[in-house]
N, C-alpha and C. Protein backbone atom coordinates (compact mmCIF):
# COMPACT_ATOMS: atom_id res chain seq x y z
N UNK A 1 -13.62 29.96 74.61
CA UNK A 1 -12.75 29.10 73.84
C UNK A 1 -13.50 27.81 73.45
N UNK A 2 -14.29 26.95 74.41
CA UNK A 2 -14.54 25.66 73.94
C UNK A 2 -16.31 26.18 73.55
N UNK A 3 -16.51 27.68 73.49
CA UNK A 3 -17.96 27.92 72.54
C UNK A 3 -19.10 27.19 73.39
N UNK A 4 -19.11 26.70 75.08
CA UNK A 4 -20.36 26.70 75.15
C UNK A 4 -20.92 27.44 76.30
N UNK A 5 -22.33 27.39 76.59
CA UNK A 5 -22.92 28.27 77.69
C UNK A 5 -22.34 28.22 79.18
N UNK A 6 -22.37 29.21 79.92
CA UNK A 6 -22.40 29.34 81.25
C UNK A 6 -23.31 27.61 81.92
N UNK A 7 -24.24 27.81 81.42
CA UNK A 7 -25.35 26.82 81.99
C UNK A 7 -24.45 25.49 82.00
N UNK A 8 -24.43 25.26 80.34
CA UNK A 8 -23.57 23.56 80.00
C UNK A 8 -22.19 23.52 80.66
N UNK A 9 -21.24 24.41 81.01
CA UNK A 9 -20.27 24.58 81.97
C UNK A 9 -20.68 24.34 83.20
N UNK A 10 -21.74 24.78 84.03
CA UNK A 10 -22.22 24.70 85.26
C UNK A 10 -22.91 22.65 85.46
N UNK A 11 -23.42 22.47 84.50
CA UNK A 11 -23.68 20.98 84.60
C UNK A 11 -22.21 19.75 84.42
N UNK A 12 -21.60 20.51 83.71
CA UNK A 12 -20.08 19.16 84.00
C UNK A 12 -19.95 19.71 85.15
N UNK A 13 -19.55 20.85 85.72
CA UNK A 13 -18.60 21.37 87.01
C UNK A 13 -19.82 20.79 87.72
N UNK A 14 -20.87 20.64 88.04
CA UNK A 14 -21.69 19.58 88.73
C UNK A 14 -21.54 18.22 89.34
N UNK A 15 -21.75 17.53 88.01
CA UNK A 15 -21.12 16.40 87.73
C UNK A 15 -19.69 16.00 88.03
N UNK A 16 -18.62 16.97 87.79
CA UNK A 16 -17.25 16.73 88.75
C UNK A 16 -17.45 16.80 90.17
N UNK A 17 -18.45 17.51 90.56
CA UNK A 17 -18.63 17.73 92.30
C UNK A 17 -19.19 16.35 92.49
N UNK A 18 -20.19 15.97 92.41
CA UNK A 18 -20.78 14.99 92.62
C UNK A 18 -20.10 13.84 92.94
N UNK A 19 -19.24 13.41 91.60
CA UNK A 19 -18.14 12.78 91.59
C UNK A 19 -16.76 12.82 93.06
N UNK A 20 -17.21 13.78 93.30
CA UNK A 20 -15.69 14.05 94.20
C UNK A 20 -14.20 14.26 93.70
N UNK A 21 -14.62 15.05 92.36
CA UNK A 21 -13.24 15.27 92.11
C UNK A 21 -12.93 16.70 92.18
N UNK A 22 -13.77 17.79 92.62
CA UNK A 22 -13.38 18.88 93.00
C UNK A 22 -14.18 19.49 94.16
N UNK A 23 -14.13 20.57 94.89
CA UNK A 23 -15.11 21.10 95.47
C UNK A 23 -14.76 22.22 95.16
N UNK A 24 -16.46 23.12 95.32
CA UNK A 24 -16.18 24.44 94.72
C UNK A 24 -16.76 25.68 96.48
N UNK A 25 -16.03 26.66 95.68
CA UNK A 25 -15.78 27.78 97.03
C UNK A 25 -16.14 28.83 96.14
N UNK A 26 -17.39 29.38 96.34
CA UNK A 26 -18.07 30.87 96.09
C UNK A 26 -17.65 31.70 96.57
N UNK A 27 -17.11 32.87 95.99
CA UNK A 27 -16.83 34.03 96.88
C UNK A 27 -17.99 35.35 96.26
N UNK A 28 -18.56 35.53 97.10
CA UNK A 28 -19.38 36.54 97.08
C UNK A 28 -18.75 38.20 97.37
N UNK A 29 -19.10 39.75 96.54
CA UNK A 29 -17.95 40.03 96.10
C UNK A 29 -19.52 41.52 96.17
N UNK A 30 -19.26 42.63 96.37
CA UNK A 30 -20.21 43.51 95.90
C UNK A 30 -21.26 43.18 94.87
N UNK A 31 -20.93 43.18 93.54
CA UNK A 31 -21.73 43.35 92.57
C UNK A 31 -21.27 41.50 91.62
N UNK A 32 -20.19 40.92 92.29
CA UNK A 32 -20.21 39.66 91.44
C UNK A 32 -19.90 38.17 92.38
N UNK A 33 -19.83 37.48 91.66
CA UNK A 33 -19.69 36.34 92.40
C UNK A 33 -18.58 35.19 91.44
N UNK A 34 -17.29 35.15 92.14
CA UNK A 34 -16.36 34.29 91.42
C UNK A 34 -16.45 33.16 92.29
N UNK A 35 -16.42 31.98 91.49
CA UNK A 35 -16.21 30.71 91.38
C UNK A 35 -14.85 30.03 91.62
N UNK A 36 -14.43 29.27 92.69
CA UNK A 36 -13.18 28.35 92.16
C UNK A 36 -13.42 27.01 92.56
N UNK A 37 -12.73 26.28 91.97
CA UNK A 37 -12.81 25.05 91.32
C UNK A 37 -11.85 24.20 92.12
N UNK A 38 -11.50 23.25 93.28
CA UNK A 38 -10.16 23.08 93.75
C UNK A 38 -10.21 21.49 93.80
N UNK A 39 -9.28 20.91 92.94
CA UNK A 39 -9.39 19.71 93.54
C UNK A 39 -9.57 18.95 94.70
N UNK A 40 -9.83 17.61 95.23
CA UNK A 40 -9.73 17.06 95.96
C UNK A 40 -8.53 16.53 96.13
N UNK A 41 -8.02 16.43 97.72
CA UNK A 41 -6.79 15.76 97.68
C UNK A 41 -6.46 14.21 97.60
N UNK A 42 -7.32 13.79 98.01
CA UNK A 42 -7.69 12.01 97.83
C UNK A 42 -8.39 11.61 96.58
N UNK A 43 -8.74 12.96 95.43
CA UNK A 43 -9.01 12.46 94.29
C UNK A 43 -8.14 13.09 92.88
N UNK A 44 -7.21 14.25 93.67
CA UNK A 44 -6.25 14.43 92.64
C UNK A 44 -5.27 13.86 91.70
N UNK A 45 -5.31 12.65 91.76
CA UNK A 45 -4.08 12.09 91.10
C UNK A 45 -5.38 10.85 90.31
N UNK A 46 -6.14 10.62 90.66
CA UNK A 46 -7.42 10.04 89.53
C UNK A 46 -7.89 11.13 89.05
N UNK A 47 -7.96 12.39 88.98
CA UNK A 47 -8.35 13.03 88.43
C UNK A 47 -7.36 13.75 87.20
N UNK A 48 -5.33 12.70 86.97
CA UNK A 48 -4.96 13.07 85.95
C UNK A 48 -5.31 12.55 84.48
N UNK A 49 -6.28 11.74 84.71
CA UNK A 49 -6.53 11.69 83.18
C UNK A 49 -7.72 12.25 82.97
N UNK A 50 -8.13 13.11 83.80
CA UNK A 50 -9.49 13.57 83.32
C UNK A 50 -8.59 15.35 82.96
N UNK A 51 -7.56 15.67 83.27
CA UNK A 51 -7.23 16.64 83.20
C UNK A 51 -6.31 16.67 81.87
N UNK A 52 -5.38 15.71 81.70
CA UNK A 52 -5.12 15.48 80.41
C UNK A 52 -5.93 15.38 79.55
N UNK A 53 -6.80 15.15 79.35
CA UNK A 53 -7.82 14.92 78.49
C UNK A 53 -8.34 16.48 77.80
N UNK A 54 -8.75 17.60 79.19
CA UNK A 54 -9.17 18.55 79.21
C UNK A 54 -7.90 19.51 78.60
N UNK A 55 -6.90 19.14 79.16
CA UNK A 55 -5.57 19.87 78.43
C UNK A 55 -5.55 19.79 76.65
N UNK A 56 -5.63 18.16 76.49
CA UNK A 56 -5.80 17.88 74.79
C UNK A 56 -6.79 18.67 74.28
N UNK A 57 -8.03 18.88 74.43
CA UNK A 57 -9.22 19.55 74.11
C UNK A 57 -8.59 21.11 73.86
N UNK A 58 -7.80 21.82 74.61
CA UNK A 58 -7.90 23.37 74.81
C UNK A 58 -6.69 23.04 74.01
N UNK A 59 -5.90 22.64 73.54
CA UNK A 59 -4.80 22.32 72.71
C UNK A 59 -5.79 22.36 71.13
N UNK A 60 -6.23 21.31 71.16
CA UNK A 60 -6.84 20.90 69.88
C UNK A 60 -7.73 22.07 69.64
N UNK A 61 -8.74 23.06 70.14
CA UNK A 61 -9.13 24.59 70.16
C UNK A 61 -8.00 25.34 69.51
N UNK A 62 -7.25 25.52 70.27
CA UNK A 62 -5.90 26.48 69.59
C UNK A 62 -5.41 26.20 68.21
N UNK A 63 -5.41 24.96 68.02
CA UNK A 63 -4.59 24.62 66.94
C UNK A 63 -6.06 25.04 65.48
N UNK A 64 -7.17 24.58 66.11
CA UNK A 64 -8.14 24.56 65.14
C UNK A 64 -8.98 25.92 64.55
């Protein structure tokens, strides 16, 4: 949807870790490996305008 690489996805979701606004949990799987993404609880509620933001974006995709 927002058209960019695995890679450039993997450097913001970085950069949010770093930050402390999410931590991520690998699950390792036979042949794949899924990713999740979970907020922090002491940074969830600073992290609503970074999510609104991300909401407007996948809005503004759809519409465009």
């Amino acid at each position: 949807m927002l058209k960019t690489t695995d890679g450039n996805l993997s450097v913001h979701a970085r950069k949010l870790e770093e930050a402390e606004l999410h931590r991520v949990h690998e699950i390792v799987r036979r042949s794949s490996t899924k990713t999740e993404y979970r907020l922090t609880a002491g940074r969830a509620k600073g992290a609503g305008a970074l999510l609104n933001h991300m909401e407007a974006l996948i809005r503004a995709t759809r519409e465009g």
